[in-house]
Protein backbone atom coordinates (compact mmCIF):
# COMPACT_ATOMS: atom_id res chain seq x y z
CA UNK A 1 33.59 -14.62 1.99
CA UNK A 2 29.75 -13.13 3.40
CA UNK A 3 30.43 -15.22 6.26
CA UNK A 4 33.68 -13.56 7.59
CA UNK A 5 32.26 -10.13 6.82
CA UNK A 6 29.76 -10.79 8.60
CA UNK A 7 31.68 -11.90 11.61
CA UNK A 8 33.44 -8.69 10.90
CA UNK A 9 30.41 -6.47 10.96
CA UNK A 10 29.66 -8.43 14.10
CA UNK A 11 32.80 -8.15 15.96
CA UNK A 12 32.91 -3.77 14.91
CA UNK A 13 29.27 -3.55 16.77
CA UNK A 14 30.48 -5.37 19.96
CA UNK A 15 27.85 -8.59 19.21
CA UNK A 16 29.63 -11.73 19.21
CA UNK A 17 27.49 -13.81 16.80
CA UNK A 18 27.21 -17.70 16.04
CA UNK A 19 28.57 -18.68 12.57
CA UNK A 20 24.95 -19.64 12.15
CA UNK A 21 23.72 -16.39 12.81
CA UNK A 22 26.60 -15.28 10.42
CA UNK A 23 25.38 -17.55 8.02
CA UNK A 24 21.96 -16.05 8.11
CA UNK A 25 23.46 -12.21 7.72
CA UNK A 26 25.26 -13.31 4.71
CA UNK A 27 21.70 -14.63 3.38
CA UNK A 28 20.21 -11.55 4.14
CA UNK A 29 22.21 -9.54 2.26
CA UNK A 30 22.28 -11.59 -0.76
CA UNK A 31 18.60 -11.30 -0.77
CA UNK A 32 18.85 -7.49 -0.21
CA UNK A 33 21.25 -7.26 -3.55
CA UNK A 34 18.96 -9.35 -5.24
CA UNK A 35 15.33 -7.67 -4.32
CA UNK A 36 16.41 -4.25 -4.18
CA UNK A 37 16.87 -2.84 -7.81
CA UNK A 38 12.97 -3.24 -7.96
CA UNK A 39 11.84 -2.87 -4.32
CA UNK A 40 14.39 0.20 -3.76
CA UNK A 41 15.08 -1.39 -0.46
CA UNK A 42 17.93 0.98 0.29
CA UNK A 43 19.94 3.57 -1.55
CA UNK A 44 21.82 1.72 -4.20
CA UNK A 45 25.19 4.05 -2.84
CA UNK A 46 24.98 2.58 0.04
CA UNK A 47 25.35 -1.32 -1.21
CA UNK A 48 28.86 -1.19 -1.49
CA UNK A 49 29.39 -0.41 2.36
CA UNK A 50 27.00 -2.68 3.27
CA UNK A 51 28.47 -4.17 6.11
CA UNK A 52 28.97 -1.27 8.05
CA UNK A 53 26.40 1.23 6.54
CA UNK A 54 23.78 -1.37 7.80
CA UNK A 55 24.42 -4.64 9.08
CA UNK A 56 26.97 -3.60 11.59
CA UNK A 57 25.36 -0.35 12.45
CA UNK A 58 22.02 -2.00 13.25
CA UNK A 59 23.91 -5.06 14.64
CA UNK A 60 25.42 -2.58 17.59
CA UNK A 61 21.46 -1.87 19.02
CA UNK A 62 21.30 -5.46 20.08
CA UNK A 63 24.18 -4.48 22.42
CA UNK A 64 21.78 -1.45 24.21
CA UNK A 65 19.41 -4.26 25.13
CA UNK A 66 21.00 -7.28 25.36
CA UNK A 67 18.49 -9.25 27.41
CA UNK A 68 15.59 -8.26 25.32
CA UNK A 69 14.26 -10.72 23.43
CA UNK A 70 10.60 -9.28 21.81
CA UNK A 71 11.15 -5.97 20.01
CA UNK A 72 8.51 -3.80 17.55
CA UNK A 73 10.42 -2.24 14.50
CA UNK A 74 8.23 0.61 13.18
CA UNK A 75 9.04 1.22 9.21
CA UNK A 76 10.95 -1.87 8.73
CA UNK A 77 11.74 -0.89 4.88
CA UNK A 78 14.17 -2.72 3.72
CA UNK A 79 14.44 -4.90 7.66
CA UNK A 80 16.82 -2.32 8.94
CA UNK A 81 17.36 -2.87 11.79
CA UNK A 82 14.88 -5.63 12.44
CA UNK A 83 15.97 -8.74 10.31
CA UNK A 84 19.68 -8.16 11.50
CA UNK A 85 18.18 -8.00 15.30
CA UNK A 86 15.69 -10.86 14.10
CA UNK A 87 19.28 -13.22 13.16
CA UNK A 88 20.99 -12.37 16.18
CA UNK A 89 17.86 -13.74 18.58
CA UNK A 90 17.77 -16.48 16.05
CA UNK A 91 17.25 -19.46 18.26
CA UNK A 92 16.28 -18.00 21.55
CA UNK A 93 13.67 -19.19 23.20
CA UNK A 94 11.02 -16.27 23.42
CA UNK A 95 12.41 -13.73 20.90
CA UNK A 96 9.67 -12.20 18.36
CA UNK A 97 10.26 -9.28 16.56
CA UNK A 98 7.76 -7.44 14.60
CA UNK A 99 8.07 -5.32 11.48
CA UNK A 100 5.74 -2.85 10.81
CA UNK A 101 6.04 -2.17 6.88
CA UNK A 102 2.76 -0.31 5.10
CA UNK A 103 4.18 -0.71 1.86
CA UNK A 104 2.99 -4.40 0.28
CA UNK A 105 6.49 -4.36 -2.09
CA UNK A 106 8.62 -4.01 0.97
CA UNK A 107 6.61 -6.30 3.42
CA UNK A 108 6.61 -9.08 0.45
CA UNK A 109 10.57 -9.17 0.80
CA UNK A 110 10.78 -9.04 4.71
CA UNK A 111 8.37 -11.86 4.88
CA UNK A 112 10.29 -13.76 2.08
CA UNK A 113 13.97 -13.25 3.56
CA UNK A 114 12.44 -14.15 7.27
CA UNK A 115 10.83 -17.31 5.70
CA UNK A 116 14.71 -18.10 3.97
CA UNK A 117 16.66 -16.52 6.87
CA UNK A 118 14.48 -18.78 8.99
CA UNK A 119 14.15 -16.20 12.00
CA UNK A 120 11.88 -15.60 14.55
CA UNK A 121 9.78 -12.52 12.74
CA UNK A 122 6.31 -11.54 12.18
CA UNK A 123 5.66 -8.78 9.43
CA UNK A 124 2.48 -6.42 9.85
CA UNK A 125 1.70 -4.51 6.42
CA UNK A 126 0.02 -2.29 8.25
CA UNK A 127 0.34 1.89 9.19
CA UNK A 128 2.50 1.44 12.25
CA UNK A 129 -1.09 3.85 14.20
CA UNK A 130 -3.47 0.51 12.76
CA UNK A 131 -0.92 -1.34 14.44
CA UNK A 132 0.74 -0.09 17.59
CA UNK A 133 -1.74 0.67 20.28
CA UNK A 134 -4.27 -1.78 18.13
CA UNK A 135 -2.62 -4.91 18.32
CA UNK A 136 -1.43 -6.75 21.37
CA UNK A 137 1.98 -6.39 20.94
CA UNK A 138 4.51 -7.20 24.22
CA UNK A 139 7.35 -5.11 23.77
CA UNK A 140 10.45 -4.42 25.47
CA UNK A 141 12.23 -2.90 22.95
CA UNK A 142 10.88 -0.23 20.35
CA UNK A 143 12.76 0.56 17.42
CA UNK A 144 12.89 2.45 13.74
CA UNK A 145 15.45 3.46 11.83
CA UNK A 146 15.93 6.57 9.25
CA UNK A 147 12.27 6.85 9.35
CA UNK A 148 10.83 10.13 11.07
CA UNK A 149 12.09 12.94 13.55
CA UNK A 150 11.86 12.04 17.64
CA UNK A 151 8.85 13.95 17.90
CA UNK A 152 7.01 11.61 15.46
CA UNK A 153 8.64 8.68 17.04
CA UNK A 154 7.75 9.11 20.23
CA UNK A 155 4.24 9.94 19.47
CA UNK A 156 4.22 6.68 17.81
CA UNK A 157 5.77 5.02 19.76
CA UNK A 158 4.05 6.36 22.90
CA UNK A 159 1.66 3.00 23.62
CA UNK A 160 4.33 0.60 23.98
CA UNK A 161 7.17 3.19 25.32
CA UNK A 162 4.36 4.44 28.33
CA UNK A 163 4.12 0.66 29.60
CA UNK A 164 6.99 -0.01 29.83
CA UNK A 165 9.24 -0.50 26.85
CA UNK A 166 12.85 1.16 25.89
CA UNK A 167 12.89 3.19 22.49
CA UNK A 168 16.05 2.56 21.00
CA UNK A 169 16.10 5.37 17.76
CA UNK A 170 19.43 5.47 15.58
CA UNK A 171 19.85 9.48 14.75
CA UNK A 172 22.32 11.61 12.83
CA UNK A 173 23.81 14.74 13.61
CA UNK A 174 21.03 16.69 14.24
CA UNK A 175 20.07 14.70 17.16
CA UNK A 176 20.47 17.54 20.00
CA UNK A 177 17.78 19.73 18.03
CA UNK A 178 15.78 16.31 17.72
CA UNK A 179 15.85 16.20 21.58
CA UNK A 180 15.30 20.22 22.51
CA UNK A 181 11.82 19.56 19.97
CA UNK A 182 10.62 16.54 21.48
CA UNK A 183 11.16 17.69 25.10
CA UNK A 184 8.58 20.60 24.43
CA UNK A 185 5.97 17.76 24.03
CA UNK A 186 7.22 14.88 25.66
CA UNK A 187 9.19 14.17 29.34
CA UNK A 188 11.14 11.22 28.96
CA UNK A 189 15.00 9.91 30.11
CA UNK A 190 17.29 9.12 27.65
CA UNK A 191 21.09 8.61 27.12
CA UNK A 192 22.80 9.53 23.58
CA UNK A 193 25.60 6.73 22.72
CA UNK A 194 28.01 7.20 19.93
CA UNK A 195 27.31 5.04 17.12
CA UNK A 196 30.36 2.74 16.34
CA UNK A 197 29.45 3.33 12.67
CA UNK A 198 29.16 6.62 12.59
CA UNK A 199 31.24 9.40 14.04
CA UNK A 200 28.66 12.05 13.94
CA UNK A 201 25.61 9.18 14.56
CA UNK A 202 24.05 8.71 18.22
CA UNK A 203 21.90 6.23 19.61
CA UNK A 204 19.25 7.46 21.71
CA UNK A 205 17.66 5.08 24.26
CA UNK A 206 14.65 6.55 25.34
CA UNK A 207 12.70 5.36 28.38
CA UNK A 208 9.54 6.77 31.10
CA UNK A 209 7.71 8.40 28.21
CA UNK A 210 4.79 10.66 29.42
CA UNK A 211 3.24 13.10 27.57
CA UNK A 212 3.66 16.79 28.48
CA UNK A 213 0.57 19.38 28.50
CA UNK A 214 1.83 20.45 24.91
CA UNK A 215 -0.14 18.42 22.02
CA UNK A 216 2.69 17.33 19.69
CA UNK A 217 1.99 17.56 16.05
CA UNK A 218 0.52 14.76 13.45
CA UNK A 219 2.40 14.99 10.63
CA UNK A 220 0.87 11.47 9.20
């Protein structure tokens, strides 16, 4: 039955998937059930819908980039979106996705569930700043989900997103005060793209990041 919903989930984010990628989603979250009454993965609530609350909804940002095959998820928690992108590059030649996850509970599942989903992912247990800018990570894609306002992101994600690489940042409602707050420290392009998951979610792609003569805020 995990195999048709996830060809399901699949086929409501636009991502035509190979039964064995299907096969690997349906691992994934039977390994999320399993590790996350004592990892707190993801709210419990949110277990019943998980399908669409996350496996479709991070399924639909492989559609905003659908040629890229190395992408940098920063706070990979629970490997939202990254193990889901991770399965649906499984067997590319190329694709690499990193997971940046300072937590040691939460990196010891994303390492475990890429070693049983057998995809193509590294995990860093690492503070995404000892990482990004540190490490020589190729990126064309830069990613994180739920995990801190566009301001934050960007400032981030500003080493891999000024040479080059597309920020691709799942947001919620308040996504056009997100924007006016970054733009006062940041010039960048972006498009906002409904989320097929979410009436009130947006996608923002962000791309030609450059710092503005404003200093934005640390909040680490």
């Amino acid at each position: 039955m995990s195999i048709e919903q996830a060809l399901e989930a699949a086929n409501q984010a636009g991502v035509p998937v190979s039964r064995e990628t299907a096969e690997a989603l349906a691992l994934y979250v039977s390994l999320l059930r399993r590790w996350n009454p004592t990892k707190n993965l993801v709210s419990a609530s949110t277990l019943d819908a998980v399908w669409t609350r996350h496996v479709a909804d991070s399924l639909q940002l492989v559609r905003l980039a659908p040629g890229a095959l190395r992408w940098v998820d920063m706070g990979s928690g629970g490997g939202l979106p990254a193990l889901v992108i991770a399965a649906a590059l499984k067997g590319r030649d190329g694709a690499e996705i990193h997971c940046i996850e300072s937590k040691l509970g939460k990196a010891a599942f994303l390492q475990e569930a890429a070693r049983q989903m057998r995809v193509p992912v590294r995990v860093w247990s690492k503070r995404i700043e000892d990482v990004v800018g540190r490490e020589p990570l190729q990126a064309e894609v830069v990613t994180a989900r739920a995990l801190a306002p566009l301001t934050d992101l960007l400032r981030l994600a500003n080493p891999l997103l000024k040479t080059g690489a597309v920020g691709i940042f799942p947001k919620g409602q308040d996504v056009v005060s997100e924007l006016t707050e970054a733009a006062k420290y940041w010039r960048f392009t972006h498009q906002s793209i409904p989320s097929v998951t979410e009436t009130r979610g947006r996608i923002l792609v962000i791309g030609d990041l450059s710092a503005s003569t404003a200093r934005p805020p640390d909040r680490t």
